[in-house]
PDB file of N, CA and C in Angstrom:
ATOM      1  N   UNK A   1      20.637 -47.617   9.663  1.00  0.00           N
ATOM      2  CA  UNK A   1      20.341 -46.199   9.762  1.00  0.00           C
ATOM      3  C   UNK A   1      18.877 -45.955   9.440  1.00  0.00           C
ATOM      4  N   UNK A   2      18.165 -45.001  10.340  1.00  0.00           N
ATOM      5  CA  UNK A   2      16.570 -44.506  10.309  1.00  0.00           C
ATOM      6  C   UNK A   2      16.640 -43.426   9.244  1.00  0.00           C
ATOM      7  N   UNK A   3      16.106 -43.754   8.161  1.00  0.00           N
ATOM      8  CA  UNK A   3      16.297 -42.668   7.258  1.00  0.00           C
ATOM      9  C   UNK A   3      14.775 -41.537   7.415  1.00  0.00           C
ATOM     10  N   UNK A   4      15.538 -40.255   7.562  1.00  0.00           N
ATOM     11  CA  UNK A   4      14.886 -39.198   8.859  1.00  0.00           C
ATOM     12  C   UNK A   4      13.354 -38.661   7.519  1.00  0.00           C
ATOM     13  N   UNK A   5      12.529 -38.264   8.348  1.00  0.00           N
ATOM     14  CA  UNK A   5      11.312 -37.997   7.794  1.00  0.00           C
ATOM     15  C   UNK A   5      10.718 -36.628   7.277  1.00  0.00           C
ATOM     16  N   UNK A   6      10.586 -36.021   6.394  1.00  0.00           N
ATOM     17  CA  UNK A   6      10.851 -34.401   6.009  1.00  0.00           C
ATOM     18  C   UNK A   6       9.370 -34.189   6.443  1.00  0.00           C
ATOM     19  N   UNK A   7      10.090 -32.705   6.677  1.00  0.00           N
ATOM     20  CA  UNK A   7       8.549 -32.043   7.417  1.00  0.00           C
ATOM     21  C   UNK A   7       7.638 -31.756   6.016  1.00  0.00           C
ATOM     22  N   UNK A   8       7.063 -31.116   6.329  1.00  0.00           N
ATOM     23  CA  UNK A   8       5.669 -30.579   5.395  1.00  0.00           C
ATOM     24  C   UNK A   8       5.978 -29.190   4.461  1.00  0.00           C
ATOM     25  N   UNK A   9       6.649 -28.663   5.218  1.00  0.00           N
ATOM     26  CA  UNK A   9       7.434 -27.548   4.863  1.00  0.00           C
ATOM     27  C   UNK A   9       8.741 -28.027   3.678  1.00  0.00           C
ATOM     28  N   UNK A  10       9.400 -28.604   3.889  1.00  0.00           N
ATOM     29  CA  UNK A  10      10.506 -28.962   3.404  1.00  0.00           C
ATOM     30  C   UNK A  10       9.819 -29.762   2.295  1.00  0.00           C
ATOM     31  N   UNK A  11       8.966 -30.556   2.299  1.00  0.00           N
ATOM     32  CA  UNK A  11       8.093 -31.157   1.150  1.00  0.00           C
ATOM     33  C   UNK A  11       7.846 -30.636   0.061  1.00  0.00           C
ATOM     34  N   UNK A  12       7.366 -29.193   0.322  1.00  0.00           N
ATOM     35  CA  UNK A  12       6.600 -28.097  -0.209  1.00  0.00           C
ATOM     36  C   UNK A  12       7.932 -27.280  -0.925  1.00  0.00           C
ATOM     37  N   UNK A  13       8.701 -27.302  -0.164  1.00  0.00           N
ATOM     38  CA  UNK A  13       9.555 -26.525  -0.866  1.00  0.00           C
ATOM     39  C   UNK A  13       9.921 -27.003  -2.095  1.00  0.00           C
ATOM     40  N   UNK A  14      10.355 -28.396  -1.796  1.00  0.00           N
ATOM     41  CA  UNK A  14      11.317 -29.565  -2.612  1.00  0.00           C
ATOM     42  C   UNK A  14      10.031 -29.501  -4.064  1.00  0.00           C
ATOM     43  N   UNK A  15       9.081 -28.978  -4.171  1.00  0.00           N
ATOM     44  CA  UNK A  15       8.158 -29.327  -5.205  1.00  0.00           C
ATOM     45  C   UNK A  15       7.401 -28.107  -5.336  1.00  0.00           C
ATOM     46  N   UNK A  16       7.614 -26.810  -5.050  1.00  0.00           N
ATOM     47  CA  UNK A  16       7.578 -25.798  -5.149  1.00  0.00           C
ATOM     48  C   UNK A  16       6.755 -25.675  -6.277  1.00  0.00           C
ATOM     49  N   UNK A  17       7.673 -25.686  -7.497  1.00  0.00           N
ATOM     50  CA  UNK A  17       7.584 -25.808  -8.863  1.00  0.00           C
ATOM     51  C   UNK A  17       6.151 -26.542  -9.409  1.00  0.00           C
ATOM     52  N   UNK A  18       6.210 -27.791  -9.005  1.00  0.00           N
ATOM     53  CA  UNK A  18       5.032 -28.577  -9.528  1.00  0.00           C
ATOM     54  C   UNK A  18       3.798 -27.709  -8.755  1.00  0.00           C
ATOM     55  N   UNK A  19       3.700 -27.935  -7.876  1.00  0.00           N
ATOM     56  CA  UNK A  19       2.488 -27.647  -6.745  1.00  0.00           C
ATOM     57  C   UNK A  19       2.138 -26.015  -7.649  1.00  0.00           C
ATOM     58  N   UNK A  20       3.246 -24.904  -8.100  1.00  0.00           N
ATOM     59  CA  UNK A  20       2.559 -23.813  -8.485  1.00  0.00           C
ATOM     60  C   UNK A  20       1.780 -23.851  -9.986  1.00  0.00           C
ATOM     61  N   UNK A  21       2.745 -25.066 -10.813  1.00  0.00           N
ATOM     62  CA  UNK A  21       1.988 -25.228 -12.066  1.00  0.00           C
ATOM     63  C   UNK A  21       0.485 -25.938 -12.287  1.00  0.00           C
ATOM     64  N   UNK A  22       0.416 -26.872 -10.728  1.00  0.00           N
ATOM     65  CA  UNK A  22      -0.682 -27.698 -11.076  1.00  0.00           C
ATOM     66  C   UNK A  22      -1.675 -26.607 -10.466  1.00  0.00           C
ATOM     67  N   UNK A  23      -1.475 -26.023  -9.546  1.00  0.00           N
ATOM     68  CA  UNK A  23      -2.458 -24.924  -9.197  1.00  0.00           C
ATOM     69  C   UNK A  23      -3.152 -23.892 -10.586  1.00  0.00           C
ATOM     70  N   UNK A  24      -1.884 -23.795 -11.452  1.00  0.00           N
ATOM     71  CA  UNK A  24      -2.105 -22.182 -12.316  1.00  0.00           C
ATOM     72  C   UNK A  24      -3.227 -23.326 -13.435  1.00  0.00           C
ATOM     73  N   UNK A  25      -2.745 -24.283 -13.620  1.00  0.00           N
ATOM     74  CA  UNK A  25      -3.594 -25.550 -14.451  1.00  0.00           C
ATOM     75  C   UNK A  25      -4.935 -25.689 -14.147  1.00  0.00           C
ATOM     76  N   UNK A  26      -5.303 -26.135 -12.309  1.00  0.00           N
ATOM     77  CA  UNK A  26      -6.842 -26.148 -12.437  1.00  0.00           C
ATOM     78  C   UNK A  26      -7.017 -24.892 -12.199  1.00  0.00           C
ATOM     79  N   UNK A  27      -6.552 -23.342 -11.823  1.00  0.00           N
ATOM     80  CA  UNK A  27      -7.424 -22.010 -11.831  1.00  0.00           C
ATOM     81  C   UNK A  27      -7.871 -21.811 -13.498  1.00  0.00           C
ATOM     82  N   UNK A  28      -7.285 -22.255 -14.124  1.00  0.00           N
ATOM     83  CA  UNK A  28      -6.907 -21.570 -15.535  1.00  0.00           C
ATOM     84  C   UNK A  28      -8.305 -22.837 -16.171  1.00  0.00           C
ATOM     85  N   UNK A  29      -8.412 -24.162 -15.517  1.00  0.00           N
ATOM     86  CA  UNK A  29      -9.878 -25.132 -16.462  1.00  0.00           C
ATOM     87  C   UNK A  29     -11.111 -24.687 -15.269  1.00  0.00           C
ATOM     88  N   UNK A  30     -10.650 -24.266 -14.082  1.00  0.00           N
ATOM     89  CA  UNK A  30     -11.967 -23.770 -13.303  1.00  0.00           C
ATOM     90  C   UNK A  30     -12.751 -22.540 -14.096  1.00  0.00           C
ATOM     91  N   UNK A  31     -11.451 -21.754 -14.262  1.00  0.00           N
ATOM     92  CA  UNK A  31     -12.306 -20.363 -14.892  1.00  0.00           C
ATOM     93  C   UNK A  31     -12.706 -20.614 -16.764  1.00  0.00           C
ATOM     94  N   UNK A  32     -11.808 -21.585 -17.555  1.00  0.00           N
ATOM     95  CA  UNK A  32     -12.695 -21.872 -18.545  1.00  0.00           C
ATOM     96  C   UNK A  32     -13.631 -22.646 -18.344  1.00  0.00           C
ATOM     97  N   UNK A  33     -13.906 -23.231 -17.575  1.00  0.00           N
ATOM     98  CA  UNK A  33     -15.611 -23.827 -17.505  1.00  0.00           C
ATOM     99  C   UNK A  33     -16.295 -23.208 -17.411  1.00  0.00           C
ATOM    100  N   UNK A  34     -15.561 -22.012 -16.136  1.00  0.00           N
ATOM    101  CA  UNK A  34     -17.013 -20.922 -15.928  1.00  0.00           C
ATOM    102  C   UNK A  34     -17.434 -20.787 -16.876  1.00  0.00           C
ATOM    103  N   UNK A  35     -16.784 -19.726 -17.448  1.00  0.00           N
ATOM    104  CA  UNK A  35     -17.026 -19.100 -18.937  1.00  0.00           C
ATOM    105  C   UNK A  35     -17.566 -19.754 -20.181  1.00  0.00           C
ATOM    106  N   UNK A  36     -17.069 -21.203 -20.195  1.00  0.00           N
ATOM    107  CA  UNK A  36     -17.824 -21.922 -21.114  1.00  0.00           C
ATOM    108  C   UNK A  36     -19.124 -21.978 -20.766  1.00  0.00           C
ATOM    109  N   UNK A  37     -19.779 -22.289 -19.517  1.00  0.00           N
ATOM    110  CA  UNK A  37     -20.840 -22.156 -18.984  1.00  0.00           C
ATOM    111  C   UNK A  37     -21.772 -21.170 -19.450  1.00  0.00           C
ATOM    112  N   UNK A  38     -21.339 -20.137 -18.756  1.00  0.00           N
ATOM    113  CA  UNK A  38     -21.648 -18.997 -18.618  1.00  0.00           C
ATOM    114  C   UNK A  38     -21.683 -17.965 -20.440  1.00  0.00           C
ATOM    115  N   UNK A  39     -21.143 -18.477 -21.138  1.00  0.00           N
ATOM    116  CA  UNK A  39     -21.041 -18.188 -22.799  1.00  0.00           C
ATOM    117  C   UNK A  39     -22.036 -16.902 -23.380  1.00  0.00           C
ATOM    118  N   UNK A  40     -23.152 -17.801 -23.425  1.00  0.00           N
ATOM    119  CA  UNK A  40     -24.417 -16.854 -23.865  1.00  0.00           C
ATOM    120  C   UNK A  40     -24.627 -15.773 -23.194  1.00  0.00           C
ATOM    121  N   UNK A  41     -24.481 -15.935 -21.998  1.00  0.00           N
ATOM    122  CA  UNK A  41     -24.942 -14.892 -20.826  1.00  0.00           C
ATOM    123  C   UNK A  41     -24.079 -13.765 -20.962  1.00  0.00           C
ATOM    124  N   UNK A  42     -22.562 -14.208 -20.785  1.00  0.00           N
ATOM    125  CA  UNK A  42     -21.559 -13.036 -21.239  1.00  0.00           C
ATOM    126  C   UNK A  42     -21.864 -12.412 -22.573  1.00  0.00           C
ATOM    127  N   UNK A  43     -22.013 -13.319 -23.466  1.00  0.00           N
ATOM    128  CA  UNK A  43     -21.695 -12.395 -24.657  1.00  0.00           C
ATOM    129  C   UNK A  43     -23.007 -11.307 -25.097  1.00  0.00           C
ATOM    130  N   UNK A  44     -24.361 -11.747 -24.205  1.00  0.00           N
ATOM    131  CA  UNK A  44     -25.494 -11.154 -24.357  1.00  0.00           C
ATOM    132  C   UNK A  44     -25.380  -9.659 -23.463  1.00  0.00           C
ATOM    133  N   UNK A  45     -24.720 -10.101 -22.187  1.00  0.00           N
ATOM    134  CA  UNK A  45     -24.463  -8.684 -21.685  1.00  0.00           C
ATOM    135  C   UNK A  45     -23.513  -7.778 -22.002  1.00  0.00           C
ATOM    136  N   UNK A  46     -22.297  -8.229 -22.933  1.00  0.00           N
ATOM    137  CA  UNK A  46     -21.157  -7.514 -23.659  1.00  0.00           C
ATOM    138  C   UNK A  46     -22.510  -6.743 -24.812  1.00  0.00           C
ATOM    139  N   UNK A  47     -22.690  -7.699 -25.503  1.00  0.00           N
ATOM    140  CA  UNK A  47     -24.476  -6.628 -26.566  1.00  0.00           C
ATOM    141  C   UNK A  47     -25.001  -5.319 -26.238  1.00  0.00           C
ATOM    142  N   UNK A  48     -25.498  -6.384 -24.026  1.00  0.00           N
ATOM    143  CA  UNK A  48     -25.924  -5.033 -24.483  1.00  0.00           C
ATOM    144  C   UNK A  48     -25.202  -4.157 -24.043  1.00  0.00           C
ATOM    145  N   UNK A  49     -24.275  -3.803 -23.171  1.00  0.00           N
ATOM    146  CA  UNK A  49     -23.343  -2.995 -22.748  1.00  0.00           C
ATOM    147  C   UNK A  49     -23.002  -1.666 -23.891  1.00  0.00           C
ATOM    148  N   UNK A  50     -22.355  -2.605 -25.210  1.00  0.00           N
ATOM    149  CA  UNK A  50     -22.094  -2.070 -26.338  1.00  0.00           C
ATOM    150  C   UNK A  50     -22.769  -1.240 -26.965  1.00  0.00           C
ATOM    151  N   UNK A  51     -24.579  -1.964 -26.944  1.00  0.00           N
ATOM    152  CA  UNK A  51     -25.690  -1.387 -27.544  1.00  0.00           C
ATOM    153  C   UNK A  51     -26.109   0.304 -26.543  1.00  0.00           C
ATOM    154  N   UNK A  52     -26.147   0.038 -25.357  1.00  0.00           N
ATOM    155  CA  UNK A  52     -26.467   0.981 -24.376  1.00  0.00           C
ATOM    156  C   UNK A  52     -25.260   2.174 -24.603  1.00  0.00           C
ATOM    157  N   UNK A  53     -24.159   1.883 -24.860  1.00  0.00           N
ATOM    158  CA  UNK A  53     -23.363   3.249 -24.512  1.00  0.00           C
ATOM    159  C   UNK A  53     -23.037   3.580 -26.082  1.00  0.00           C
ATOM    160  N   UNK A  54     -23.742   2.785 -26.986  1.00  0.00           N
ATOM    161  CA  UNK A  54     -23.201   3.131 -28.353  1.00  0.00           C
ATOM    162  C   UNK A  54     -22.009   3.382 -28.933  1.00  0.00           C
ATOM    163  N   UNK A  55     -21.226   2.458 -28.510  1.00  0.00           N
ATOM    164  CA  UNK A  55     -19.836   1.918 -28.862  1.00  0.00           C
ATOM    165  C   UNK A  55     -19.788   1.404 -30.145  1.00  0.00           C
ATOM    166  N   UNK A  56     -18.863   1.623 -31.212  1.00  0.00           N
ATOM    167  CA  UNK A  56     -18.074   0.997 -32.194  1.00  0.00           C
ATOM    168  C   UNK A  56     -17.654   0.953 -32.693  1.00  0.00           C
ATOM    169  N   UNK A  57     -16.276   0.364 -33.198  1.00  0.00           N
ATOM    170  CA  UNK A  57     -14.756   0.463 -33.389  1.00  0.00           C
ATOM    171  C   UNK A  57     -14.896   1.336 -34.526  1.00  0.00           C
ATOM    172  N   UNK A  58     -16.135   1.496 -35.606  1.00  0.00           N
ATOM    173  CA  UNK A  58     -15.727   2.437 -36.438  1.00  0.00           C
ATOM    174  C   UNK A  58     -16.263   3.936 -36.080  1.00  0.00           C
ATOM    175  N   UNK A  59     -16.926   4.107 -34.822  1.00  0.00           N
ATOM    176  CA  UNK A  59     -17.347   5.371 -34.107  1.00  0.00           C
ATOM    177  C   UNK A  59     -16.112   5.989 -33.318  1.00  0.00           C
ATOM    178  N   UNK A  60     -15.289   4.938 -32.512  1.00  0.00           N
ATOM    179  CA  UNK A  60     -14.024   5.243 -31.969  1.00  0.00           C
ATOM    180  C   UNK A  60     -13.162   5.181 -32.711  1.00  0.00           C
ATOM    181  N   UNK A  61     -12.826   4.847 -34.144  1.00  0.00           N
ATOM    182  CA  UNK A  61     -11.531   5.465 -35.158  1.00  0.00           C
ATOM    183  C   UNK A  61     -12.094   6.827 -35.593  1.00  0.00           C
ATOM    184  N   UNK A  62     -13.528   6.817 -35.816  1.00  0.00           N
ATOM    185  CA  UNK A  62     -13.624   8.516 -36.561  1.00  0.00           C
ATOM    186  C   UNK A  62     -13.301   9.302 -35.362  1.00  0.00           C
ATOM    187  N   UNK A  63     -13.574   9.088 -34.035  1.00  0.00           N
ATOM    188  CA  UNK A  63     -13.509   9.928 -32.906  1.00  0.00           C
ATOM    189  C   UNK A  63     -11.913  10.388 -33.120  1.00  0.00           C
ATOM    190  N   UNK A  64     -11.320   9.282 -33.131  1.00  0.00           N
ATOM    191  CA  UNK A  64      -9.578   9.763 -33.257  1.00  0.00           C
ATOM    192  C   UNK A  64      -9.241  10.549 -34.182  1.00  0.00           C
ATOM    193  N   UNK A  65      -9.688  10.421 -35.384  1.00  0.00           N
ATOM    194  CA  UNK A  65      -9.101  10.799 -36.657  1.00  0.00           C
ATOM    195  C   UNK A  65     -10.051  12.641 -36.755  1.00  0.00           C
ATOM    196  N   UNK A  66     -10.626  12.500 -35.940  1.00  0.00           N
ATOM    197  CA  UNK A  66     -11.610  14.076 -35.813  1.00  0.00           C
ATOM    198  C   UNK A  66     -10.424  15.025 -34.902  1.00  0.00           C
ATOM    199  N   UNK A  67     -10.432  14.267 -33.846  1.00  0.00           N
ATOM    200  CA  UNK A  67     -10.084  15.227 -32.650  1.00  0.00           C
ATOM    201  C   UNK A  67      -8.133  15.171 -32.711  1.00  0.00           C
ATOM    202  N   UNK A  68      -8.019  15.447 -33.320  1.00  0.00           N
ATOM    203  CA  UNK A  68      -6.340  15.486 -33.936  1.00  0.00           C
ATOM    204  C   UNK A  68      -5.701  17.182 -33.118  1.00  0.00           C
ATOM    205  N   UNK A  69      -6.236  17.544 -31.895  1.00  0.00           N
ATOM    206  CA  UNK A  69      -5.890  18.596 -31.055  1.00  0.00           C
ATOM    207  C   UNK A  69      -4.532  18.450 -31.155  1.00  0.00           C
ATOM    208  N   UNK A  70      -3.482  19.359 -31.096  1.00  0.00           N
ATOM    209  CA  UNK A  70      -2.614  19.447 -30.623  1.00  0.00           C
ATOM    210  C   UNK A  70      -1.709  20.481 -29.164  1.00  0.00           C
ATOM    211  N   UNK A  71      -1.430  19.225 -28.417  1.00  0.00           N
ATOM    212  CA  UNK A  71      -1.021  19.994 -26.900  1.00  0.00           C
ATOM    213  C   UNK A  71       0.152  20.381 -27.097  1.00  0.00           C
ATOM    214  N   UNK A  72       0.327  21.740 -26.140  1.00  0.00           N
ATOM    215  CA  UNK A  72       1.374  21.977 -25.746  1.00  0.00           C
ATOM    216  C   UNK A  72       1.691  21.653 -24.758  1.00  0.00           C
ATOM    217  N   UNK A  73       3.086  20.656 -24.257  1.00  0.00           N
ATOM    218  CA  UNK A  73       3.378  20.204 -23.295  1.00  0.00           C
ATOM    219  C   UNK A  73       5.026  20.824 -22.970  1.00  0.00           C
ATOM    220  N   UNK A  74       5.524  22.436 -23.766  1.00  0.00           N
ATOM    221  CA  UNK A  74       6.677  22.888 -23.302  1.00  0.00           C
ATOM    222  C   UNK A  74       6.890  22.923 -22.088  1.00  0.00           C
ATOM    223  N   UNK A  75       5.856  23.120 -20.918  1.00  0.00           N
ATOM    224  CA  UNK A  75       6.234  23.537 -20.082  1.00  0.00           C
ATOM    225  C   UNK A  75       6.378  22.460 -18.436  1.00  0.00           C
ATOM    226  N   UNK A  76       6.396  21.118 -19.144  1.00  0.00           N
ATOM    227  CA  UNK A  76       6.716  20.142 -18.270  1.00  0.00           C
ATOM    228  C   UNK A  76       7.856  19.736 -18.698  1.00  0.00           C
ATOM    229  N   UNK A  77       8.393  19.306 -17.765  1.00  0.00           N
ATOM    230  CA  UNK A  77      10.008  18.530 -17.175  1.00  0.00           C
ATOM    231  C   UNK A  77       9.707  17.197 -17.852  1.00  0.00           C
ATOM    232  N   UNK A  78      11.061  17.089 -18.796  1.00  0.00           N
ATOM    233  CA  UNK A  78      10.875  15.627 -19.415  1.00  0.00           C
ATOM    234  C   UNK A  78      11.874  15.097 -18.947  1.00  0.00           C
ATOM    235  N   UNK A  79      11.848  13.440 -18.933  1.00  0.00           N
ATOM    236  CA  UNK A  79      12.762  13.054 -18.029  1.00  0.00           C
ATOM    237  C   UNK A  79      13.605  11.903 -19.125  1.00  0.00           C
ATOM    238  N   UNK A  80      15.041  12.354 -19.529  1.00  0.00           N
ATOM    239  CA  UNK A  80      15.455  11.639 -20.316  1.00  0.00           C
ATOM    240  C   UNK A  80      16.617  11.163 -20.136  1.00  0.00           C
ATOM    241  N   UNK A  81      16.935   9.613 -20.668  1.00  0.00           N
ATOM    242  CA  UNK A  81      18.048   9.068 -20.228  1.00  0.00           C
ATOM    243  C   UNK A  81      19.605  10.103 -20.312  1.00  0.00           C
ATOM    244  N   UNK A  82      20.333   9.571 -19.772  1.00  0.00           N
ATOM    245  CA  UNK A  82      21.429  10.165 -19.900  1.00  0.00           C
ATOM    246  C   UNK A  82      21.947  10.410 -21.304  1.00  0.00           C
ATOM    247  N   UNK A  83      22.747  11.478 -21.493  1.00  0.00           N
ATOM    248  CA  UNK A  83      23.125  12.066 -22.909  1.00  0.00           C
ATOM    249  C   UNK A  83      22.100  11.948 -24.030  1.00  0.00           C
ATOM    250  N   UNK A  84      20.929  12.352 -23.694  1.00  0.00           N
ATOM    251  CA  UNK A  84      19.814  12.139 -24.731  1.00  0.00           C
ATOM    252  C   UNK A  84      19.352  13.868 -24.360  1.00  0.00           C
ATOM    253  N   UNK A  85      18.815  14.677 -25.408  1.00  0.00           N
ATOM    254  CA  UNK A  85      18.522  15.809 -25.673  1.00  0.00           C
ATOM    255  C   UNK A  85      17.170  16.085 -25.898  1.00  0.00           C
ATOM    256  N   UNK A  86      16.269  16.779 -25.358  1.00  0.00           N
ATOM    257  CA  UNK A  86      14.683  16.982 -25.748  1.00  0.00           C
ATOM    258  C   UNK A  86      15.150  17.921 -27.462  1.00  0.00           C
ATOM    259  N   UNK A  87      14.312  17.385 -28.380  1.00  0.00           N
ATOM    260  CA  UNK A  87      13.644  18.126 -29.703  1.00  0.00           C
ATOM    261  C   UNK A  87      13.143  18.960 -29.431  1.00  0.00           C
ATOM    262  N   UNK A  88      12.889  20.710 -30.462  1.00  0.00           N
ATOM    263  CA  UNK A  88      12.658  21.278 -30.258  1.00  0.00           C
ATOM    264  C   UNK A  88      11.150  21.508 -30.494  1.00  0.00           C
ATOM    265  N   UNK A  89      10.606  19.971 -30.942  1.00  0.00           N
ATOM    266  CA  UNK A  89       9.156  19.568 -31.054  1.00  0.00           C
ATOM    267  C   UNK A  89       8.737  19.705 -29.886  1.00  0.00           C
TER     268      UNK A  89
END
């Protein structure tokens, strides 16, 4: 008996699995090289990004803890699971 020869397709299928992990493997050391590469450069333009729009985490907690507005949102449709009741909050 000629034992029959699988197409390319049927190959692909049969290894589906491997072929998508070894792919997600070199995208995932292509793009850390970039970046390793590329290191200084990123983190110099994150600087200045940060520096230019005057960003920082303790400028954006006082921002929160200032602007403590409270909305009224009575007059939109809330959409709640079955046998669940809107508060009169």
């Amino acid at each position: 008996m000629m034992k029959e020869e699988k197409s390319f397709k049927e190959k692909i299928k049969e290894h589906k699995k491997e072929i998508l992990v070894g792919a997600g493997i070199i995208t995932f050391s292509v793009g850390a090289l970039i970046f390793w590469k590329n290191k200084d450069k990123i983190q110099k333009t994150m600087e200045n990004l940060l520096e230019k729009n005057d960003v920082s985490v303790e400028k954006a907690v006082d921002y929160a803890k200032d602007n403590k507005d409270i909305v009224d949102v009575s007059g939109h449709t809330k959409n709640l699971p079955k046998n669940h009741t809107a508060s009169k909050k």
